[in-house]
N, C-alpha and C. Protein backbone atom coordinates (compact mmCIF):
# COMPACT_ATOMS: atom_id res chain seq x y z
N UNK A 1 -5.35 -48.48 -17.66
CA UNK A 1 -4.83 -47.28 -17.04
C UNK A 1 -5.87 -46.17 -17.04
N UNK A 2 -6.67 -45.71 -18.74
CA UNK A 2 -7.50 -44.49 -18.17
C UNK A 2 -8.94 -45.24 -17.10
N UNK A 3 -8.85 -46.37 -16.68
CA UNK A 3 -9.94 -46.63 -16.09
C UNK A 3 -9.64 -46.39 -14.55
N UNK A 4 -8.16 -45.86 -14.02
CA UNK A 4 -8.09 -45.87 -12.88
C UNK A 4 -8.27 -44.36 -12.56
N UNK A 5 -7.71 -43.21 -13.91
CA UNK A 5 -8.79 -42.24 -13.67
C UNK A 5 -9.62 -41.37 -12.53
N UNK A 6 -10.62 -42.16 -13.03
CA UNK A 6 -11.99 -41.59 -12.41
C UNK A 6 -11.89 -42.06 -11.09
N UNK A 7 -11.17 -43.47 -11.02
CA UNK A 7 -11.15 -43.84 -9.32
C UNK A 7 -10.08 -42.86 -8.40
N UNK A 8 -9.33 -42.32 -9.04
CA UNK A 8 -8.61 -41.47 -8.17
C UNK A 8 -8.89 -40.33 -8.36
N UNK A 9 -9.60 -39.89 -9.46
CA UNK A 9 -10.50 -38.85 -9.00
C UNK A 9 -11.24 -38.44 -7.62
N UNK A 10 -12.17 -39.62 -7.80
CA UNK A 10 -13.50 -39.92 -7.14
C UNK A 10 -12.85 -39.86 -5.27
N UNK A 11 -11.29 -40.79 -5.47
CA UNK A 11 -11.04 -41.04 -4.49
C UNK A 11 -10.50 -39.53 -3.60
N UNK A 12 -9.75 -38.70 -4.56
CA UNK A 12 -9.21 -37.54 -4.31
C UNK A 12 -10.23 -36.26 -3.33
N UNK A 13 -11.80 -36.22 -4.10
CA UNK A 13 -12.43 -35.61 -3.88
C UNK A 13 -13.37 -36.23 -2.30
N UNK A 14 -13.26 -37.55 -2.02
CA UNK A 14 -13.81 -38.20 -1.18
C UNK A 14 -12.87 -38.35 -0.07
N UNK A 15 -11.73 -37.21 -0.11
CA UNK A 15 -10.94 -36.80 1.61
C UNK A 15 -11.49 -36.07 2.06
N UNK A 16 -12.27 -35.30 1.38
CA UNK A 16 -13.39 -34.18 1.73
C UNK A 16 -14.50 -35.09 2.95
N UNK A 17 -14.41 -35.71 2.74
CA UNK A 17 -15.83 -36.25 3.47
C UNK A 17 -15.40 -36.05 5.31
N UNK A 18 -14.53 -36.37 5.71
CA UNK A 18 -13.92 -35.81 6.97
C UNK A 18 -14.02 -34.37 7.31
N UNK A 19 -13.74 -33.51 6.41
CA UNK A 19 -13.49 -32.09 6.81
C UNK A 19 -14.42 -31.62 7.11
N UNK A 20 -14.40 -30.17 7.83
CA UNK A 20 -15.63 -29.17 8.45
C UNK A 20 -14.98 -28.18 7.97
N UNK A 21 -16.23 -27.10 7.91
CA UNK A 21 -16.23 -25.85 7.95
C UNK A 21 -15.20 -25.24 8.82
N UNK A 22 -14.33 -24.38 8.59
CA UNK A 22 -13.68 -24.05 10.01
C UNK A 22 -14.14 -22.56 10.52
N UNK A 23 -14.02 -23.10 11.73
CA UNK A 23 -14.47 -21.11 12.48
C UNK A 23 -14.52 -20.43 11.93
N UNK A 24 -15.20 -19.22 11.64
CA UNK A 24 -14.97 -17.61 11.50
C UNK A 24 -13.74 -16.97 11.53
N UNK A 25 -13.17 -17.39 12.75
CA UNK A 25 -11.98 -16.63 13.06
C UNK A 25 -10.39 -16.85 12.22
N UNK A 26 -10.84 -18.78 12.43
CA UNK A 26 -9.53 -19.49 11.35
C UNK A 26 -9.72 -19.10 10.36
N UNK A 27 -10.87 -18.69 9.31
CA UNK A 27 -11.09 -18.50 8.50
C UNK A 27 -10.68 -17.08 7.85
N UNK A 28 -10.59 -16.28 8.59
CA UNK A 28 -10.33 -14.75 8.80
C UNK A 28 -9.04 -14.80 9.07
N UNK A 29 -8.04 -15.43 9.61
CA UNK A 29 -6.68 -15.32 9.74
C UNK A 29 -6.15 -16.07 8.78
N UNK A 30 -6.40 -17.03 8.39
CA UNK A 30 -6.28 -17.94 6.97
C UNK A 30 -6.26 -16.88 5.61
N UNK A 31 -7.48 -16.18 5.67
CA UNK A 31 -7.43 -15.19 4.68
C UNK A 31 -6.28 -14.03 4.85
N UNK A 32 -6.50 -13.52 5.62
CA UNK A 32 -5.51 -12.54 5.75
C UNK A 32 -3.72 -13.07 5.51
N UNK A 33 -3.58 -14.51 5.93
CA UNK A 33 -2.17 -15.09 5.10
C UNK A 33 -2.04 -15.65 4.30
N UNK A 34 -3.08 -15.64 3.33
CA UNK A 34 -2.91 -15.91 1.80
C UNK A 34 -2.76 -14.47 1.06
N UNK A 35 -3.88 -13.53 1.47
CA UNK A 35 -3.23 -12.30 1.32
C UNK A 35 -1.67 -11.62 1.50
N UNK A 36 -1.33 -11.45 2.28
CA UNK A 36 -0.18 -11.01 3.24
C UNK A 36 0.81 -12.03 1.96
N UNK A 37 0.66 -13.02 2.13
CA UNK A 37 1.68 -14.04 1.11
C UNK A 37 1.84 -13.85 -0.64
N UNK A 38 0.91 -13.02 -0.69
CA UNK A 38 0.30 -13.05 -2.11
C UNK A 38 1.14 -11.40 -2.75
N UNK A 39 1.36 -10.96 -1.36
CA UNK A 39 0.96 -9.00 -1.37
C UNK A 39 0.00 -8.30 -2.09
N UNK A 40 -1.54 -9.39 -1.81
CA UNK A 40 -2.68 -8.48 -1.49
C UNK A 40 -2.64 -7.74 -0.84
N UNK A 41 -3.83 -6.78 -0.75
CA UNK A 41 -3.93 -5.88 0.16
C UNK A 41 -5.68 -5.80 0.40
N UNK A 42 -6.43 -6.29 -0.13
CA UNK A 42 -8.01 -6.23 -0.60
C UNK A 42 -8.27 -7.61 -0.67
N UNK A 43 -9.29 -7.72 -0.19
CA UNK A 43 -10.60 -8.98 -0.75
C UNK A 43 -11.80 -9.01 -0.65
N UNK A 44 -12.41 -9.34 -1.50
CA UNK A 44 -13.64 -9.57 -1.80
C UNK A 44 -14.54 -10.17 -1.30
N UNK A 45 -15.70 -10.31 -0.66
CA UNK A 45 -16.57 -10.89 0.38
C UNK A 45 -17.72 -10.71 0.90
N UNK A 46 -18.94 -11.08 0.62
CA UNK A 46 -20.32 -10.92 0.26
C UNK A 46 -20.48 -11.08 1.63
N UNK A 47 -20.01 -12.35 2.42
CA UNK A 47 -20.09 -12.50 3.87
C UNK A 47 -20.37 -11.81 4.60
N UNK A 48 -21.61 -11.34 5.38
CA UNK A 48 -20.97 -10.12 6.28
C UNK A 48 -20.54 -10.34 7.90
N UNK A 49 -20.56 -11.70 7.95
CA UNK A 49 -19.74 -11.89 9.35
C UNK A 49 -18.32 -12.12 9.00
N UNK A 50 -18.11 -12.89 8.04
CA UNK A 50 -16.79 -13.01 7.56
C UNK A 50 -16.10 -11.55 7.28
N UNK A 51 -16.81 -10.67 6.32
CA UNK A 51 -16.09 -9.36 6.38
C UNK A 51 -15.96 -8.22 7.84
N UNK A 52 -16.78 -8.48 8.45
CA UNK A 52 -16.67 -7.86 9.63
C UNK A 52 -15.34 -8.41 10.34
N UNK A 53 -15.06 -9.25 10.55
CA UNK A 53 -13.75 -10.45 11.00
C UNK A 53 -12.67 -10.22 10.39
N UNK A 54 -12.76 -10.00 9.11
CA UNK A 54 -11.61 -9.35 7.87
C UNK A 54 -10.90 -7.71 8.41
N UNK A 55 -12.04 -6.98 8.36
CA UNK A 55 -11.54 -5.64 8.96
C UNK A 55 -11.12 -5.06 9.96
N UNK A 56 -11.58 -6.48 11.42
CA UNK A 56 -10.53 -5.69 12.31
C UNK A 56 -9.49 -6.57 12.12
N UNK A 57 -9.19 -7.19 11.14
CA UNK A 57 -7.94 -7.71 11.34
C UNK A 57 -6.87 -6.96 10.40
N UNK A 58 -8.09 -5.82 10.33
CA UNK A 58 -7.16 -4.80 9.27
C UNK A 58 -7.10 -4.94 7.45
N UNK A 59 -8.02 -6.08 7.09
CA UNK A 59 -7.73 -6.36 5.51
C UNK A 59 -8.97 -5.63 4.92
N UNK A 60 -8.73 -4.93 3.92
CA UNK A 60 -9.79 -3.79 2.97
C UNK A 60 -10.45 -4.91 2.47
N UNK A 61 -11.66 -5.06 2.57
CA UNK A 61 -12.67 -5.56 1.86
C UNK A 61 -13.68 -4.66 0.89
N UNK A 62 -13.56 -5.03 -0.08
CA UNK A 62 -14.68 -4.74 -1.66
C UNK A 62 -14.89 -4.92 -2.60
N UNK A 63 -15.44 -4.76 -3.26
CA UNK A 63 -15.90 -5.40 -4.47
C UNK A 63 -15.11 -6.19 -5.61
N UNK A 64 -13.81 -5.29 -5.75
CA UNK A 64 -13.21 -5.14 -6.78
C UNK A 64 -12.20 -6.12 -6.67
N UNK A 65 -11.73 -6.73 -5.36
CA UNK A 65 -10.18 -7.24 -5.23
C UNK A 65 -10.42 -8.50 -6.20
N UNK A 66 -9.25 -8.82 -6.42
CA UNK A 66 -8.73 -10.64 -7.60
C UNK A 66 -8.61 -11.28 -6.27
N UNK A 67 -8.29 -11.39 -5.06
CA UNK A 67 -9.01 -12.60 -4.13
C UNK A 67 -10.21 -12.50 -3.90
N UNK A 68 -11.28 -13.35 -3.91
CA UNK A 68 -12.60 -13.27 -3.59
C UNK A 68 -12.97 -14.78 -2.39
N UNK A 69 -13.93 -14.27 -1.74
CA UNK A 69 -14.87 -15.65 -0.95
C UNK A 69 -15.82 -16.20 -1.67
N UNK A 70 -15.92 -17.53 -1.89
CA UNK A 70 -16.91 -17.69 -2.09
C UNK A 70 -18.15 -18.61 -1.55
N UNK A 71 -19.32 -18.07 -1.13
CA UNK A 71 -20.10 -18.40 -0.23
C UNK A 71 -21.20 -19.40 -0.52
N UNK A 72 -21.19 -19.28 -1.75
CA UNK A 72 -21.79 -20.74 -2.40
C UNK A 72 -21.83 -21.33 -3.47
N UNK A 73 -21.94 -22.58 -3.76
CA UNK A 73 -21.37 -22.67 -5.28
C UNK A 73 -21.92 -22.16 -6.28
N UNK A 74 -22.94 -21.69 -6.41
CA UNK A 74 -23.53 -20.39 -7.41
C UNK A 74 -22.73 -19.47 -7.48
N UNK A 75 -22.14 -18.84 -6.14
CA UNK A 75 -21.29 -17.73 -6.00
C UNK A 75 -19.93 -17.76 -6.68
N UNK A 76 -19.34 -18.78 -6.54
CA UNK A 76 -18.31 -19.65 -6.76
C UNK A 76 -18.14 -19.86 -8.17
N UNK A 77 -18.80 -20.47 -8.94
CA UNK A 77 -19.47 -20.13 -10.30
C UNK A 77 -19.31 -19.01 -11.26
N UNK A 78 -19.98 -17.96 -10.35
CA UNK A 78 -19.72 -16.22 -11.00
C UNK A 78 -18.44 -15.66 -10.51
N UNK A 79 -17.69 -16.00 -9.42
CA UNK A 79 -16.54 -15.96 -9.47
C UNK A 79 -15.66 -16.30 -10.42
N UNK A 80 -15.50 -17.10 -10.18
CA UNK A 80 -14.75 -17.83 -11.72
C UNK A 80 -14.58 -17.62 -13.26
N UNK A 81 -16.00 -17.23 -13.44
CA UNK A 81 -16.44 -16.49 -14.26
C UNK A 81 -15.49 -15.51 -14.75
N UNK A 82 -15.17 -14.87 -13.39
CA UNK A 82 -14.56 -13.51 -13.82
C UNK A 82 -13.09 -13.55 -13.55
N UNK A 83 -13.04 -14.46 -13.37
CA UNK A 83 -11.44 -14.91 -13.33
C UNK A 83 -10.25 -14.32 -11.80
N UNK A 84 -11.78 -14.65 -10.67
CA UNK A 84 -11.24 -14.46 -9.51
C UNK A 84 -10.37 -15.75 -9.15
N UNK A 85 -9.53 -14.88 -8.00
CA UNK A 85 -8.88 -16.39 -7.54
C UNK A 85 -9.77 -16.47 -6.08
N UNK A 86 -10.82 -17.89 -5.94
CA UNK A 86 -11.32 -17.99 -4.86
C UNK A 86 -11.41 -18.63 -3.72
N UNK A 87 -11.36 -18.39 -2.40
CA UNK A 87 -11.09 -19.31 -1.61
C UNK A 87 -12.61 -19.35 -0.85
N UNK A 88 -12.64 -20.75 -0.71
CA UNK A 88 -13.84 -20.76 -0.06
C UNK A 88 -14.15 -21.80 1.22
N UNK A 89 -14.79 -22.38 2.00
CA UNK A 89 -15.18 -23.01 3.23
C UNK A 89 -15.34 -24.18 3.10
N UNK A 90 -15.76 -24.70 2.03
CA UNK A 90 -16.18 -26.01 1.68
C UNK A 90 -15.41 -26.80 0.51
N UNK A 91 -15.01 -28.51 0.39
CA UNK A 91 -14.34 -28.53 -0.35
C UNK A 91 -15.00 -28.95 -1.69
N UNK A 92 -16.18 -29.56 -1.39
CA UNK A 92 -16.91 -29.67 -2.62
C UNK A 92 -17.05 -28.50 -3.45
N UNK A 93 -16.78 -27.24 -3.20
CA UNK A 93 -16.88 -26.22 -4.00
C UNK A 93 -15.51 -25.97 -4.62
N UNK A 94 -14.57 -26.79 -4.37
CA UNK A 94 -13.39 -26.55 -5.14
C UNK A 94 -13.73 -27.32 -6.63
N UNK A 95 -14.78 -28.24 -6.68
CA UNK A 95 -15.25 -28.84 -8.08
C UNK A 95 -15.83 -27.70 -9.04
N UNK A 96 -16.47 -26.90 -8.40
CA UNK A 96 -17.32 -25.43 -8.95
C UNK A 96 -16.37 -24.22 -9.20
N UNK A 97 -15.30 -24.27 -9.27
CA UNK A 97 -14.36 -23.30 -9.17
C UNK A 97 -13.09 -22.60 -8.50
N UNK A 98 -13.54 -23.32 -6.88
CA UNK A 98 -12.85 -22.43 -5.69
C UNK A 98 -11.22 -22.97 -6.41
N UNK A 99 -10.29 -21.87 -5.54
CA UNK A 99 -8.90 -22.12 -5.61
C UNK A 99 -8.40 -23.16 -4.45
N UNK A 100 -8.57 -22.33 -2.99
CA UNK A 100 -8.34 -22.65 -2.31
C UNK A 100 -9.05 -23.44 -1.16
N UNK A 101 -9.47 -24.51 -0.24
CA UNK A 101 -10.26 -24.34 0.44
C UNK A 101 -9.61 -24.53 1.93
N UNK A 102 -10.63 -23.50 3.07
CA UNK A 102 -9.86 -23.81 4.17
C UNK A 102 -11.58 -24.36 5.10
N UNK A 103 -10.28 -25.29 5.58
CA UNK A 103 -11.40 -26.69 6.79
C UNK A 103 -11.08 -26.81 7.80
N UNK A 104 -11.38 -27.57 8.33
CA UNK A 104 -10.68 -28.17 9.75
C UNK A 104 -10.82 -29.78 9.50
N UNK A 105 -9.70 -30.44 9.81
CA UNK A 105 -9.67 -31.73 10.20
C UNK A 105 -9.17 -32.70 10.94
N UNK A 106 -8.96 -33.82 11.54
CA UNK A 106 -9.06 -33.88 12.67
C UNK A 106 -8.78 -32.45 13.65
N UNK A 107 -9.47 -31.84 14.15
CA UNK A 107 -9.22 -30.66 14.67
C UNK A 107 -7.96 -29.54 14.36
N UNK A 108 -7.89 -29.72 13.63
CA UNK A 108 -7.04 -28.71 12.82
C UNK A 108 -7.23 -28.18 11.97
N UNK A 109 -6.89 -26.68 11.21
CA UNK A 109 -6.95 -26.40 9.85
C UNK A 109 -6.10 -27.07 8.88
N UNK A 110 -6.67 -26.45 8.08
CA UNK A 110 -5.97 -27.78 6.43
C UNK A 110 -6.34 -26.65 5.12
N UNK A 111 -5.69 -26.39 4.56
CA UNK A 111 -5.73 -25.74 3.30
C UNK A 111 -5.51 -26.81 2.31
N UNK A 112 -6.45 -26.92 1.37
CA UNK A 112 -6.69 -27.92 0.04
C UNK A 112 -6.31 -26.82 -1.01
N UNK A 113 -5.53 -26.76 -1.92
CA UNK A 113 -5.07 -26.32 -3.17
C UNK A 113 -5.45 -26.97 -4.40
N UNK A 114 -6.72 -26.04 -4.96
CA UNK A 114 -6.86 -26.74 -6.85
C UNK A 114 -6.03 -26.10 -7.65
N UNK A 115 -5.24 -26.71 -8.00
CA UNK A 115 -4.52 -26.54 -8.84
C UNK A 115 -4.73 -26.10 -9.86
N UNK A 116 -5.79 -26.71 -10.72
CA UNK A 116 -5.82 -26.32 -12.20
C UNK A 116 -6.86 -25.10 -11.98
N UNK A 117 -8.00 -24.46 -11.06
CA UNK A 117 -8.45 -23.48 -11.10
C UNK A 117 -7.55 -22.02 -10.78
N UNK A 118 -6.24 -22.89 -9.79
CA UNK A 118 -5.52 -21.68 -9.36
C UNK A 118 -4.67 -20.54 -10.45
N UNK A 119 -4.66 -21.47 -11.46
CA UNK A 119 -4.15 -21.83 -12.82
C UNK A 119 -4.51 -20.89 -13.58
N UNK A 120 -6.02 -20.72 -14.02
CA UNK A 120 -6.87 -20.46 -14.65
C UNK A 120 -7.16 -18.90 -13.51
N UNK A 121 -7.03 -18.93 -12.47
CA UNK A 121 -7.11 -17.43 -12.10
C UNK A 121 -6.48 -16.81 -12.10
N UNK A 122 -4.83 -17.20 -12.91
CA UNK A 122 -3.93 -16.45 -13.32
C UNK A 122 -2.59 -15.90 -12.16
N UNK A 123 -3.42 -16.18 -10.49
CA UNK A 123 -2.92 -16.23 -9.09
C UNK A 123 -1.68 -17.05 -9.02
N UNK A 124 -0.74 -16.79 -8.75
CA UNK A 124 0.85 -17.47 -8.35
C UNK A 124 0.63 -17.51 -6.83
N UNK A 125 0.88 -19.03 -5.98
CA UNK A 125 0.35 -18.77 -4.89
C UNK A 125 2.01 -19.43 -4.49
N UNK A 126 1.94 -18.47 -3.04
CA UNK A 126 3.47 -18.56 -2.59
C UNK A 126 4.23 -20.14 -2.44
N UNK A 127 5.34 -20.07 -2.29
CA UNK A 127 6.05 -21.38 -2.39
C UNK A 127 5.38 -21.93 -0.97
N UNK A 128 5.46 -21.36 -0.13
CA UNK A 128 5.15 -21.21 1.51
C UNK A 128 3.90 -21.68 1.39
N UNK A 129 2.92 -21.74 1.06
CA UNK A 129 1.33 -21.46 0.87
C UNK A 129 1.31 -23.37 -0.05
N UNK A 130 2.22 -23.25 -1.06
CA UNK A 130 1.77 -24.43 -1.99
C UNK A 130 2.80 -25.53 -0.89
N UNK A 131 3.16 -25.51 -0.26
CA UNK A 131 4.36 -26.34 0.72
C UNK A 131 3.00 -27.10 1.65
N UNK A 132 2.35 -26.20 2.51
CA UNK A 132 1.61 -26.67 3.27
C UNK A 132 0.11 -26.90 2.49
N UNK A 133 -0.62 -26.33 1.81
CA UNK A 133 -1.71 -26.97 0.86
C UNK A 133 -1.68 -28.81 0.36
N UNK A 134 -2.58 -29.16 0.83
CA UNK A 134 -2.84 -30.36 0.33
C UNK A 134 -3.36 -30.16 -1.45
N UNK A 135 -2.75 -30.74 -2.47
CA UNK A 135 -2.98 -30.33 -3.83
C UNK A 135 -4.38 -31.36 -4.22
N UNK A 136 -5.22 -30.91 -4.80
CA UNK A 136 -6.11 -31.81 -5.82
C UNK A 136 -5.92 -31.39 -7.09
């Protein structure tokens, strides 16, 4: 039994291999309804095409907010660190910390949910939000 484990580990993290990056834009409306769901009001985002995309969609971006982006797994890393809850573009970076990740697959978006980081950022993510998230 613990030898099957690591294979469903391995296997869990290797749905990733299909997914893409998704747009700017999905990415920016994605954020803004994890916010909106959360009753954020702020997020965090080094990005500056991504934050430009954030603000006319009306969401305060700076330094300080408990949602953060994270733009690479270094970034991702020091996030965590500080006990952000992070959503980020890629899903291999949900191994490095991220909370959430948003993709596209077969041409669609897809929100992946880590669980045990979401956990650890102390973030309660809506019933609505954990319904449609694919969990790892």
């Amino acid at each position: 039994m613990k030898s099957m484990i690591p294979a469903a580990c391995a296997l869990m993290f290797s749905l990733g291999l299909n997914a893409q990056t998704a747009p700017l834009e999905i990415q920016a409306k994605f954020v803004k309804i994890l916010l909106s769901s959360s009753g954020q009001f702020g997020f965090a985002c080094n990005d500056a095409a991504l934050k430009a995309k954030l603000e006319e969609l009306g969401v305060s971006v700076g330094p300080g907010f408990k949602y953060a982006w994270g733009s690479s797994e270094p970034e991702v890393r020091a996030l965590k660190a500080q006990g952000r809850f992070i959503i980020v573009p890629n899903l291999d970076w949900l191994k490095a910390g991220g909370c959430i990740a948003i993709v596209v697959e077969g041409g669609k978006p897809q929100l992946y949910l880590h669980v045990a980081n979401t956990k650890t950022s102390g973030v309660t993510v809506s019933d609505a939000i954990t319904k449609i998230a694919k969990k790892i």
